[in-house]
Protein backbone atom coordinates (compact mmCIF):
# COMPACT_ATOMS: atom_id res chain seq x y z
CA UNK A 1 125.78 124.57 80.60
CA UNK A 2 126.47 120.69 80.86
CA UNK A 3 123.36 119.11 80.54
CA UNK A 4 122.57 116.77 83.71
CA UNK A 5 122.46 113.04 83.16
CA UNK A 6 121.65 110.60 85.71
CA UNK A 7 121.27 106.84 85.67
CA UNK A 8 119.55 104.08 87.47
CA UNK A 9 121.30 100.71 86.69
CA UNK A 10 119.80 97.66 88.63
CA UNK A 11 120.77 94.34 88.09
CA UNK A 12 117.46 92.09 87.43
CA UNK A 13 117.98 89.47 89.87
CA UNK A 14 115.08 89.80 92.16
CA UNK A 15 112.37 92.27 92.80
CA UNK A 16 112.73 96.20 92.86
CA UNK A 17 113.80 96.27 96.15
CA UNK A 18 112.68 99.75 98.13
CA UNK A 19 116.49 101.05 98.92
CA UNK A 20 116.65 100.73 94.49
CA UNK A 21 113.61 102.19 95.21
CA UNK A 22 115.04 105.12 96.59
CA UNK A 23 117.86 105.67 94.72
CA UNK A 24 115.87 105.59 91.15
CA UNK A 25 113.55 108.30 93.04
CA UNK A 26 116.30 110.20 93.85
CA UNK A 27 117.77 109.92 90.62
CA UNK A 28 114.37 111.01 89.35
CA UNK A 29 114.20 114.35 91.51
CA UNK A 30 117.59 115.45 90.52
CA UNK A 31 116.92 114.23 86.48
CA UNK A 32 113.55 116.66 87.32
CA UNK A 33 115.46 119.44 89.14
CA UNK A 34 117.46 120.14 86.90
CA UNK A 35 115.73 119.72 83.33
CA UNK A 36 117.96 116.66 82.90
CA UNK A 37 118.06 113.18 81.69
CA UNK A 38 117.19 110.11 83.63
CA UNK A 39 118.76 107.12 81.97
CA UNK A 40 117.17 103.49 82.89
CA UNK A 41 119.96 100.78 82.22
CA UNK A 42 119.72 96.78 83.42
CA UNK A 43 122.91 95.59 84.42
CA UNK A 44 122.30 92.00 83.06
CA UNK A 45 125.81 90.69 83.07
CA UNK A 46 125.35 88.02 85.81
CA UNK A 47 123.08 85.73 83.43
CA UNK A 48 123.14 83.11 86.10
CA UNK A 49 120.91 85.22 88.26
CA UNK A 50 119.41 87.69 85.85
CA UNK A 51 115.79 87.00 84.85
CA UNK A 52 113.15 88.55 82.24
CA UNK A 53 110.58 88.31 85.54
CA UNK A 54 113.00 90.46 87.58
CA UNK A 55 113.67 92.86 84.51
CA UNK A 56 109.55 93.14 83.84
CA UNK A 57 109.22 93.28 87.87
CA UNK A 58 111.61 96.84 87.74
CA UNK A 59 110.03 98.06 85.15
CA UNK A 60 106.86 97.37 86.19
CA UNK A 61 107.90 98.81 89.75
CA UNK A 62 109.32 102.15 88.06
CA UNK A 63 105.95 102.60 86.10
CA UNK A 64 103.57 102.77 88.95
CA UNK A 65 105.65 104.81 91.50
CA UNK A 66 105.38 107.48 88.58
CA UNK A 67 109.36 107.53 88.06
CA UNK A 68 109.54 107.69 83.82
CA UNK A 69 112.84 107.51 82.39
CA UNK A 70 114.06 109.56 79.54
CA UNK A 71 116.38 106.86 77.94
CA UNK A 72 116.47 103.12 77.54
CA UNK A 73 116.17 100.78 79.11
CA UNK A 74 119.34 99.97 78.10
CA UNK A 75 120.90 96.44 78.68
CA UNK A 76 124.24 96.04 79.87
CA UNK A 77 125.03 92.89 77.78
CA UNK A 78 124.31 94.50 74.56
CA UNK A 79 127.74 96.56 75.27
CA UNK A 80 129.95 94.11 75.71
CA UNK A 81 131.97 94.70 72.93
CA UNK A 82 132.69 98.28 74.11
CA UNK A 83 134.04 96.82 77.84
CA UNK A 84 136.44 94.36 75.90
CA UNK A 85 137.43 97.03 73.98
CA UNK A 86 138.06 99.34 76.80
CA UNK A 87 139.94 96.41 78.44
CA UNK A 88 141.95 96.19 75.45
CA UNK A 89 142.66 100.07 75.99
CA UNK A 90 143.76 99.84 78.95
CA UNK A 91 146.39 97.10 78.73
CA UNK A 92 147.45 98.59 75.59
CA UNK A 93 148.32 101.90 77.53
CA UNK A 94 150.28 100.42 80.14
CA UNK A 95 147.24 100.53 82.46
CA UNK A 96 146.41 96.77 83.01
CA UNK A 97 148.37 93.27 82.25
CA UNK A 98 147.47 89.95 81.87
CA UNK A 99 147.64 88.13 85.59
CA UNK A 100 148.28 83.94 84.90
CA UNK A 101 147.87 83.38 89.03
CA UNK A 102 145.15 80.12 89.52
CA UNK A 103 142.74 80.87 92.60
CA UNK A 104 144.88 78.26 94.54
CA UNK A 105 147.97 79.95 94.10
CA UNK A 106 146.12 83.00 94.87
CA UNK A 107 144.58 81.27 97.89
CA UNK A 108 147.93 79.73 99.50
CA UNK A 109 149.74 83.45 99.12
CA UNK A 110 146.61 84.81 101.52
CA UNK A 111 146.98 82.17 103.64
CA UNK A 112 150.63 82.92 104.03
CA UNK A 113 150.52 86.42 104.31
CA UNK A 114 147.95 85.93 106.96
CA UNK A 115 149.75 83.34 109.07
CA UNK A 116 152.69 85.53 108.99
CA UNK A 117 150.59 88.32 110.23
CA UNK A 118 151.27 90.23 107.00
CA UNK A 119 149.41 94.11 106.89
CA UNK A 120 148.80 93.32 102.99
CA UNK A 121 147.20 90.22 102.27
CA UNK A 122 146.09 91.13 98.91
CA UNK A 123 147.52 90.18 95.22
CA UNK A 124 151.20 90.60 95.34
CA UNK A 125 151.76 91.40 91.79
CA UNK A 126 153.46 88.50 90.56
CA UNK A 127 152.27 89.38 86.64
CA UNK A 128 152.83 92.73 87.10
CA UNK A 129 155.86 93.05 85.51
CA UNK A 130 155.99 90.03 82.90
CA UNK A 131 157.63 91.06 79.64
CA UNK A 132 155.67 90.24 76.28
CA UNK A 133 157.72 87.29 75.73
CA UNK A 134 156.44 85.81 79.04
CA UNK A 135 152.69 87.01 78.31
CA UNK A 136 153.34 85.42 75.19
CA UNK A 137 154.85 82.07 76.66
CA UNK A 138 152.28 81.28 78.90
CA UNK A 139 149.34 82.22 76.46
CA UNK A 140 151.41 79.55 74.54
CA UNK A 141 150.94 77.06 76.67
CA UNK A 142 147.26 77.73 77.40
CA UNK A 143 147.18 79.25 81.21
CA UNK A 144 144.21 81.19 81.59
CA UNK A 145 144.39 84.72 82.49
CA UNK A 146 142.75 87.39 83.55
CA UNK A 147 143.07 91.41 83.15
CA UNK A 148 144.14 93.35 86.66
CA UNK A 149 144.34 97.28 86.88
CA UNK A 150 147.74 98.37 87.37
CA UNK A 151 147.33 100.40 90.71
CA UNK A 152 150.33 103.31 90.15
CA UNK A 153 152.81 102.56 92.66
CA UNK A 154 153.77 106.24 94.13
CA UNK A 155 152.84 108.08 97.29
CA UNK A 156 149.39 109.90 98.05
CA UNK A 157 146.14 108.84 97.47
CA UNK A 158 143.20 108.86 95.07
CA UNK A 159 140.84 111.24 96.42
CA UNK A 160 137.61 112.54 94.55
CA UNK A 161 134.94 115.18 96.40
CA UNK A 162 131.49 113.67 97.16
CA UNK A 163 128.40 115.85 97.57
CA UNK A 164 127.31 114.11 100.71
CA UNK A 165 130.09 112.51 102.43
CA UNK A 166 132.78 114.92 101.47
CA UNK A 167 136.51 114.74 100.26
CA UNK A 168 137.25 110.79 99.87
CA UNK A 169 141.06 109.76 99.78
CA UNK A 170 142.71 106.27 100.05
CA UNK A 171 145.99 105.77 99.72
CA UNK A 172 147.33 104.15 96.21
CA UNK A 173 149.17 101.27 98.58
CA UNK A 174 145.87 100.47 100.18
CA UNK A 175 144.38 99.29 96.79
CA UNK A 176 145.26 96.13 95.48
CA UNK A 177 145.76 95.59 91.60
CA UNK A 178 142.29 94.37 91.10
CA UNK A 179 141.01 92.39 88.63
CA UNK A 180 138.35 94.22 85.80
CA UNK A 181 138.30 90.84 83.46
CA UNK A 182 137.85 87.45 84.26
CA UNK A 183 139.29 84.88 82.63
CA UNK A 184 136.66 83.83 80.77
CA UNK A 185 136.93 86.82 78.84
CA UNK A 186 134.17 88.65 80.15
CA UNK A 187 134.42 92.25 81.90
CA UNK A 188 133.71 92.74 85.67
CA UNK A 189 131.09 95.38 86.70
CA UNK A 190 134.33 97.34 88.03
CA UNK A 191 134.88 98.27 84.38
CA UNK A 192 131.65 98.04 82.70
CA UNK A 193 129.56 100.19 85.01
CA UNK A 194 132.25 102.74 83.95
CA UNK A 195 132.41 102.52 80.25
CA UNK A 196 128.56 102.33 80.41
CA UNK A 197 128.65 105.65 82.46
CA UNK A 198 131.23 107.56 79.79
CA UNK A 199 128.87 106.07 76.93
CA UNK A 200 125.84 107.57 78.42
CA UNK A 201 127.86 110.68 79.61
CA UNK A 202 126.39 110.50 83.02
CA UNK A 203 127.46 113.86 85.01
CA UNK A 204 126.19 112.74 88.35
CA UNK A 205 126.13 109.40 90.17
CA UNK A 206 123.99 109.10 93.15
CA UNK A 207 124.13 105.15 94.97
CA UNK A 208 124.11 104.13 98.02
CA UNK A 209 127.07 104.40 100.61
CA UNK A 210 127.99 100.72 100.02
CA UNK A 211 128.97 101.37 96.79
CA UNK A 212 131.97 103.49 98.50
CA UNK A 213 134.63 100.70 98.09
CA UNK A 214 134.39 100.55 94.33
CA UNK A 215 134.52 104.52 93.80
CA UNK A 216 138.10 104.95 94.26
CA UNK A 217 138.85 102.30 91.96
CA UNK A 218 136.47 103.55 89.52
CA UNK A 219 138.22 106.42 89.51
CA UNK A 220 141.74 105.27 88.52
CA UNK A 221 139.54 103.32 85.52
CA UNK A 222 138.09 106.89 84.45
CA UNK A 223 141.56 108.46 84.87
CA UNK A 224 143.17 105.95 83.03
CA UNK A 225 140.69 105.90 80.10
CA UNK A 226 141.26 109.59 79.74
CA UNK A 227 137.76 110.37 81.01
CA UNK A 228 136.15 113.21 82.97
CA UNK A 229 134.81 112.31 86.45
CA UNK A 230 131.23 112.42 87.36
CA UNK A 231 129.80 114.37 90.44
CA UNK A 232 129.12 111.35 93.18
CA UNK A 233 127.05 111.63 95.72
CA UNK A 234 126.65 108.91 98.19
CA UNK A 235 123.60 108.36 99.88
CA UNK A 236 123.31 106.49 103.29
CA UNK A 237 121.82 103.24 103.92
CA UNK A 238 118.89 102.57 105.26
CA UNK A 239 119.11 99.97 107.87
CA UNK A 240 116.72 98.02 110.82
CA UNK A 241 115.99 98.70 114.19
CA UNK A 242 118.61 96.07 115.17
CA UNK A 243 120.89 98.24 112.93
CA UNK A 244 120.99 95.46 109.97
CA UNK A 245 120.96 96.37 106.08
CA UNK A 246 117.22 95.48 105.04
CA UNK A 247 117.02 92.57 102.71
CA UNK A 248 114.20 90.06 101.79
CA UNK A 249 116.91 87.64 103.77
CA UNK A 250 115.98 88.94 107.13
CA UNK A 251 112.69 90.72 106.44
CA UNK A 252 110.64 88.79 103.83
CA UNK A 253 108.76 90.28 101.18
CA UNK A 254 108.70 93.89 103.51
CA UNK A 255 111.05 95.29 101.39
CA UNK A 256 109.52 94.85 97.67
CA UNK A 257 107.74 97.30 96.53
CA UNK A 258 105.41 95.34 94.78
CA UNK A 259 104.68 94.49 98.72
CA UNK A 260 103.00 98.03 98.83
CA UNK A 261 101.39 97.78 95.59
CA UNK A 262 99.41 94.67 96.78
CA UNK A 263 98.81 96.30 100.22
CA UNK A 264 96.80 99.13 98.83
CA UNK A 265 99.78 101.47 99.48
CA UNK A 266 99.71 105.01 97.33
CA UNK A 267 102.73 104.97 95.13
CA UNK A 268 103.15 108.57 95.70
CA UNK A 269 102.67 108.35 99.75
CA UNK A 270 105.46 105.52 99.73
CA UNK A 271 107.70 107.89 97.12
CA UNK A 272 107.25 110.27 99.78
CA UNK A 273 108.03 108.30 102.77
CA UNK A 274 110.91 106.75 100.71
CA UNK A 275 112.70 110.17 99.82
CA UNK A 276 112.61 111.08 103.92
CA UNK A 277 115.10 108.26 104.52
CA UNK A 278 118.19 110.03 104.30
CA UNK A 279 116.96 113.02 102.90
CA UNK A 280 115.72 116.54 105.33
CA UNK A 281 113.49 118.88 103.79
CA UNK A 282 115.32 121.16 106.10
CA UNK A 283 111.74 122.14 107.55
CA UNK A 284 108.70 120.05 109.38
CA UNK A 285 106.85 119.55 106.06
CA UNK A 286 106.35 115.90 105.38
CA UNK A 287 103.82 115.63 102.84
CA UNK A 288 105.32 117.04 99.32
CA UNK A 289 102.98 117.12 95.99
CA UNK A 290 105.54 115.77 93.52
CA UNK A 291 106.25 119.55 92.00
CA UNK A 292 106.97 120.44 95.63
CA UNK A 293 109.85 116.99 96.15
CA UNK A 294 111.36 118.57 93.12
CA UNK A 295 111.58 121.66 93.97
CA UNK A 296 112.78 121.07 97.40
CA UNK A 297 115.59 118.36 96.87
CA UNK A 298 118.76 119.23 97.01
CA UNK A 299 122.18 116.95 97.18
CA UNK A 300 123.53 119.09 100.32
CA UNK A 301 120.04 118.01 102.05
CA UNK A 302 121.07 114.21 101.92
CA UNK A 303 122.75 112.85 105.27
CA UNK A 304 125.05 110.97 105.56
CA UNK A 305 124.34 108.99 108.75
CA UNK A 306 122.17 105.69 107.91
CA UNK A 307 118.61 106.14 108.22
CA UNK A 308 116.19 103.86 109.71
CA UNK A 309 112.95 101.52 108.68
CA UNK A 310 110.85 101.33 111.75
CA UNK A 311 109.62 97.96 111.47
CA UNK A 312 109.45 94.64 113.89
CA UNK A 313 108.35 91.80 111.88
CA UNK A 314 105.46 90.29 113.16
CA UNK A 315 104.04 93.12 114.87
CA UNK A 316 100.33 92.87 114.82
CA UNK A 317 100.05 96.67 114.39
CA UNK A 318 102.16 97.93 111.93
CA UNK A 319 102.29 95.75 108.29
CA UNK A 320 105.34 98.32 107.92
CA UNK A 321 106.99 101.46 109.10
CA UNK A 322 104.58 103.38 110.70
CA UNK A 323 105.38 106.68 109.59
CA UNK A 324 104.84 105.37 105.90
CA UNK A 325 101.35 104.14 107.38
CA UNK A 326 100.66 107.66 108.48
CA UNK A 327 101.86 109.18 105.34
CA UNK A 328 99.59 107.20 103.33
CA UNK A 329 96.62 107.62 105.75
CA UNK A 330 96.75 111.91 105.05
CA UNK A 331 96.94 111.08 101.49
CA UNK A 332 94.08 108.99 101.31
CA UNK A 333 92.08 111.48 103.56
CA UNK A 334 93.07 114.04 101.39
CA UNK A 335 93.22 113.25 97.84
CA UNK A 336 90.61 113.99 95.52
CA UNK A 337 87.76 111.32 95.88
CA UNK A 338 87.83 110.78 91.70
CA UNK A 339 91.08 109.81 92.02
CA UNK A 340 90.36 107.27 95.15
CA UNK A 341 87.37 106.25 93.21
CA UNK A 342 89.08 104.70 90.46
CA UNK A 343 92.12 103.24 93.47
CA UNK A 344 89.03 101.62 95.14
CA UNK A 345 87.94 100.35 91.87
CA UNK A 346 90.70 98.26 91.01
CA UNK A 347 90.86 96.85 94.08
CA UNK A 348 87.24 95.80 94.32
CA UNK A 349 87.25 94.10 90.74
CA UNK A 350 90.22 92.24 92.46
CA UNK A 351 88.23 91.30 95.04
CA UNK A 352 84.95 90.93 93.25
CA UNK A 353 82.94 93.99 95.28
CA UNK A 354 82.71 95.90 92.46
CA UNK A 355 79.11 97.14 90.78
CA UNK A 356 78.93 98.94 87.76
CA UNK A 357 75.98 100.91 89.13
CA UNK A 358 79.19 102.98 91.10
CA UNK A 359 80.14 104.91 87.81
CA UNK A 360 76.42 105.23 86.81
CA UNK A 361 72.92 105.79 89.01
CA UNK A 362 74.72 105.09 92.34
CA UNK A 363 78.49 107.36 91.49
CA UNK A 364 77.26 109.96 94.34
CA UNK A 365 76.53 107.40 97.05
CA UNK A 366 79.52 105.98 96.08
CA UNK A 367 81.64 108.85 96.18
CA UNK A 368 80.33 110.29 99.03
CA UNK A 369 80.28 106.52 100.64
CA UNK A 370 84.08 106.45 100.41
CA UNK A 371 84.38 110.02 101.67
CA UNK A 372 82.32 108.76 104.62
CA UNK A 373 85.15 106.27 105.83
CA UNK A 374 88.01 107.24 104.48
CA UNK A 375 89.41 108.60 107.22
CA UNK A 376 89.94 106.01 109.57
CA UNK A 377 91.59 103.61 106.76
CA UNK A 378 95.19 103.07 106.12
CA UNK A 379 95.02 101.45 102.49
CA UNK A 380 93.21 101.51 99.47
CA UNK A 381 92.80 97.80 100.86
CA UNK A 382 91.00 98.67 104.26
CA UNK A 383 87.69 100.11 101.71
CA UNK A 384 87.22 95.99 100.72
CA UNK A 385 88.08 94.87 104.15
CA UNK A 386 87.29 97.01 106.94
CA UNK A 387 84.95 99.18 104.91
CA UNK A 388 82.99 95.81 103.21
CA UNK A 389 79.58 96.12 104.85
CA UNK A 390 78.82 99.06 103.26
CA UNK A 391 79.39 97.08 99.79
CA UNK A 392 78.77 93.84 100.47
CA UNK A 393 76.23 91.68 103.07
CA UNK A 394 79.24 89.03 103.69
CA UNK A 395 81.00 91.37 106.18
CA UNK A 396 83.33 90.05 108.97
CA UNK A 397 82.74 90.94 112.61
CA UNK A 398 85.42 91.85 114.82
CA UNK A 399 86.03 90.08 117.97
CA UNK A 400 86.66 93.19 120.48
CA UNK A 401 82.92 95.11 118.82
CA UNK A 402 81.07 91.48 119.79
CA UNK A 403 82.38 90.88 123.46
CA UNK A 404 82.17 94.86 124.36
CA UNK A 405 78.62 95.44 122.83
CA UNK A 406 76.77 92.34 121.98
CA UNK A 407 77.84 89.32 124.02
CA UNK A 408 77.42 91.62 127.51
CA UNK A 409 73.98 92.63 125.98
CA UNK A 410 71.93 89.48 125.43
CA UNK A 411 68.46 91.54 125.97
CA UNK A 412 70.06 93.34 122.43
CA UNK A 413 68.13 90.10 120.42
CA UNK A 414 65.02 91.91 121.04
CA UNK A 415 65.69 95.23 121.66
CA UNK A 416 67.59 95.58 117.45
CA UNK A 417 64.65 93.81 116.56
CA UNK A 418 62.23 96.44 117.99
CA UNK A 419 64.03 99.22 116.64
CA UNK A 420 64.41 97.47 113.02
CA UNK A 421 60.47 97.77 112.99
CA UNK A 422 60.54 101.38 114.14
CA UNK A 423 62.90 102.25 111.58
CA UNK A 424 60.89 100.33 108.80
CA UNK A 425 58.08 102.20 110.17
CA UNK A 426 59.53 105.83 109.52
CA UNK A 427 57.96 108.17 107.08
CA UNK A 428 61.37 109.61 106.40
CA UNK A 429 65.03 107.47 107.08
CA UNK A 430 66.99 110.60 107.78
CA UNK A 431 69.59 110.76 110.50
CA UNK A 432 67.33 113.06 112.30
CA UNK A 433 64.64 110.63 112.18
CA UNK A 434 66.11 107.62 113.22
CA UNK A 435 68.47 109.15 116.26
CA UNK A 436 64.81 110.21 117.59
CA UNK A 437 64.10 106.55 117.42
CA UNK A 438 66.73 104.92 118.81
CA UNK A 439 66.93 107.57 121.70
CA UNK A 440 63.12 107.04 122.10
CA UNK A 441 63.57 103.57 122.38
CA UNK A 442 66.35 103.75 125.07
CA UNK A 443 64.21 106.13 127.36
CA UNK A 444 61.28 103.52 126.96
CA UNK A 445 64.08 100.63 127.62
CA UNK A 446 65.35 102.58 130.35
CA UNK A 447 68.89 102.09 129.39
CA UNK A 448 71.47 104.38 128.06
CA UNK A 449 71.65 105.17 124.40
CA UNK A 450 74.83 103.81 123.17
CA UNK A 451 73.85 100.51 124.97
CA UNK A 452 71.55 100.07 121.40
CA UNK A 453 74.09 102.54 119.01
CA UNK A 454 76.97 100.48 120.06
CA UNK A 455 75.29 97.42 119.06
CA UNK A 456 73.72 98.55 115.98
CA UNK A 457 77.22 99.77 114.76
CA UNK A 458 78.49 95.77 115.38
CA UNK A 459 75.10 94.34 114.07
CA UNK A 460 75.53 96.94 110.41
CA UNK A 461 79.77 97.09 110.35
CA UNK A 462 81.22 94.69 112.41
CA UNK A 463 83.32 97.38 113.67
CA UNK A 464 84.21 98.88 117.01
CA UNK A 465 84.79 102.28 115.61
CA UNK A 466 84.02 104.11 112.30
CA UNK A 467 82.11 107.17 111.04
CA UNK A 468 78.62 108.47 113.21
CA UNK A 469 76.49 105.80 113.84
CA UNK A 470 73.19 107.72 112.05
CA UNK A 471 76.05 109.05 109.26
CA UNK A 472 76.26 105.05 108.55
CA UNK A 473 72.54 104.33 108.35
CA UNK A 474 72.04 106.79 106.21
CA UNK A 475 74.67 105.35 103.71
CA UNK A 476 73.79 102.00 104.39
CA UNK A 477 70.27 102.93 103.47
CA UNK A 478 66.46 101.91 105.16
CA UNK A 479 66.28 98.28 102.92
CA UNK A 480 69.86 96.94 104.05
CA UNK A 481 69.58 98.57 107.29
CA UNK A 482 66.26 96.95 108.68
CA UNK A 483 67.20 93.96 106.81
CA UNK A 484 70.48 93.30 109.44
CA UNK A 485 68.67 94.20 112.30
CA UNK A 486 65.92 91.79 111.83
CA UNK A 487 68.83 89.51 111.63
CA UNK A 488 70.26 89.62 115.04
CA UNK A 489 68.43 86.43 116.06
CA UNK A 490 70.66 84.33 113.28
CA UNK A 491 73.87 86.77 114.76
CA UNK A 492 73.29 85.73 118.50
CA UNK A 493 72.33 82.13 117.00
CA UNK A 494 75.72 81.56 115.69
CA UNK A 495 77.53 83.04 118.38
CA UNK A 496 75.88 80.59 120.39
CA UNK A 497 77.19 77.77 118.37
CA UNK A 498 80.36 78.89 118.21
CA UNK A 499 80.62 79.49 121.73
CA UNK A 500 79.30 75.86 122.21
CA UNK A 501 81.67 74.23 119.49
């Protein structure tokens, strides 16, 4: 059996962008599928655009989504000799020629053609059937050329079968003789992503649907160089709300991956949500271990209608699609707590929250700290940000928690500071304990009990909502709890000023 070989080639002229994203991934769960090979190769001939950043930023990319290669990478440019040499092939078999056409005489034929309301507007073949004496004569006098295909002039079509989108046919006359050399001498992609693909004896390609144009002339180069076709499989695009192609053009730095990274996304929640676009399980399971993606992908499983990125930029909501925000949330609420132990870690030496005492005397309230608020977080982000007073003293407060249960309490001043001495007072700081307390209080107060839990959960988080409020004392502890509620005076203090400034 033909062993299966699969490439990703990007070209290194930006970040990894999440529809290359995709495609590596599903590269990857084919190359995994099927005990095959994954080959990594940088398409680097554009060396105006191409950058050692962009090249480290792939890489890079690849490396924390998980996707290892098996070979390379390999760099286009350092097979360059093998394109000219296939070019050479080629017009030495009768299956290119040497085209002497300038642009402008190029340019004033299409304008022609399309005043005259011409159906072809395309190259017209002029140097399609110059004899070696007139190659010769105009190489003489130093016209620049380059190297066209020689499309076979006869009836039918060049058809191949793709595993998503079915038999593809276009008719020989519908495809110009196009052009696989410049005249500079150096190959076109038309031609080199095809030698590199014989080379590397790649037995399936899987791309993206725009890619469709250039199959059927790929085809005629693999014909023509004597080579067996690969298996294609064309997978759709993935486009906006408003129906557009995603790009950093029209939505910023959304579509990076390294956009993810930085917002605390888990690579394997966004390889997830990634291989869902375009791709049906064929059941309602969303959530797929990476043994279980393998296992379950299949080419006949990929649509081919476009799929869709749910996101509005701006949208004070959503950072990004929000089904990717769900996926992540179940992984994070779900995922062993070692393993979100040493996410969180990273991300509080980042943000200088972290303590050293969290892998040594204080790893269980640490651990079970995170397990505590976990679930209501979307990103390993939201544990330094949302979840920073239980870490840190310099904690924000939300706007919504201090007009709905501090500013409409004033009388709170002194009623958090009673309680703060009744907690400092108790034997034993257990949730039993201080619930008696605070619903003691509030019968002596003669107002309802979430009147003071309400405001101790803005006074000790900031936040509106989060984990039970005598869950949070206990992992906030008696010291740093008594210590904030003795400090409501300096909370309603700058309120005050604020209000006034």
């Amino acid at each position: 059996m033909t062993e299966v070989r699969v490439r990703f080639p990007p070209s290194p002229t930006g970040y990894l962008h999440i529809g290359s994203a995709r495609t590596a991934l599903l590269n990857w769960l084919w190359a995994k599928k099927n005990n095959g090979k994954l080959i990594l190769r940088i398409e680097d001939t554009d060396e105006e655009r191409s950058t050692q950043n962009s090249i480290d930023g792939i890489i890079d990319g690849l490396q924390w989504l998980g996707l290892d290669w098996d070979e390379g990478p390999y760099f286009q440019t350092e097979f360059a000799d093998e394109h000219r040499k296939a070019a050479d092939q080629l017009l030495a078999s009768g299956h290119a020629y040497k085209c002497f056409c300038t642009k402008e005489e190029l340019e004033r034929k299409r304008e022609a053609a399309m005043a005259a309301k011409q159906d072809e507007v395309g190259y017209d073949g002029t140097c399609r059937e110059l004899t070696p004496e007139q190659v010769a004569e105009k190489e003489a006098q130093g016209i620049p050329a380059v190297i066209r295909f020689k499309v076979p002039k006869r009836e039918g079509s060049v058809a191949y079968e793709d595993k998503v989108l079915g038999t593809i046919a276009r008719a020989y006359s519908d495809i110009e003789d196009f052009v696989i050399v410049r005249s500079n001498g150096k190959p076109l992609y038309l031609l080199c992503n095809v030698v590199d693909d014989i080379r590397d004896r790649i037995t399936h390609i899987l791309r993206g649907q725009d890619h469709t144009s250039n199959t059927t002339r790929q085809v005629l180069l693999y014909e023509a160089l004597n080579a067996p076709l690969p298996v294609f499989a064309h997978m759709p695009l993935t486009l906006d709300l408003q129906k557009r192609k995603i790009s950093k053009r029209s939505h910023g730095e959304v579509v990076s991956v390294q956009f993810y990274r930085e917002k605390g996304v888990l690579p394997w929640a966004l390889c997830n949500f990634l291989a869902l676009l375009g791709w049906n399980p064929g059941t309602d399971q969303e959530l797929f271990s990476r043994e279980e993606l393998i296992q379950a992908f299949t080419l006949e499983r990929i649509g081919k209608t476009n799929s869709v990125f749910n996101y509005q930029k701006d949208d004070p909501k959503f950072f990004t699609d929000p089904k990717l925000i769900s996926i992540n949330e179940q992984y994070l609420r779900t995922m062993p707590l070692d393993e979100l132990a040493e996410l969180v870690k990273k991300d509080f030496i980042k943000q200088g929250l972290w303590d050293e005492a969290y892998e040594n005397e204080r790893r269980d309230w640490f651990l079970s700290t995170l397990n505590l608020i976990r679930d209501r977080f979307h990103t390993v982000c939201d544990f330094a940000t949302l979840g920073r007073a239980y870490f840190a003293n310099d904690y924000a407060m939300e706007e919504a928690p201090l007009k709905k249960n501090i500013l409409k309490y004033p009388e709170l001043k002194s009623w958090l500071a009673l309680l703060a001495e009744r907690f400092a007072a108790l034997p034993e700081f257990s949730k039993e304990s201080t619930e008696e307390a605070a619903r003691a209080l509030a019968t002596e107060l003669n107002i309802k009990p979430g009147v003071l839990i309400n405001g101790m959960r803005t006074v000790l988080t900031g936040q509106l909502a989060g984990p039970g409020m005598f869950d949070i004392l206990i992992a906030l502890g008696k010291e740093r709890t008594v210590e904030r509620m003795r400090n409501i005076e300096h909370l309603y203090s700058s309120l005050e000023e604020s209000a006034v400034s």
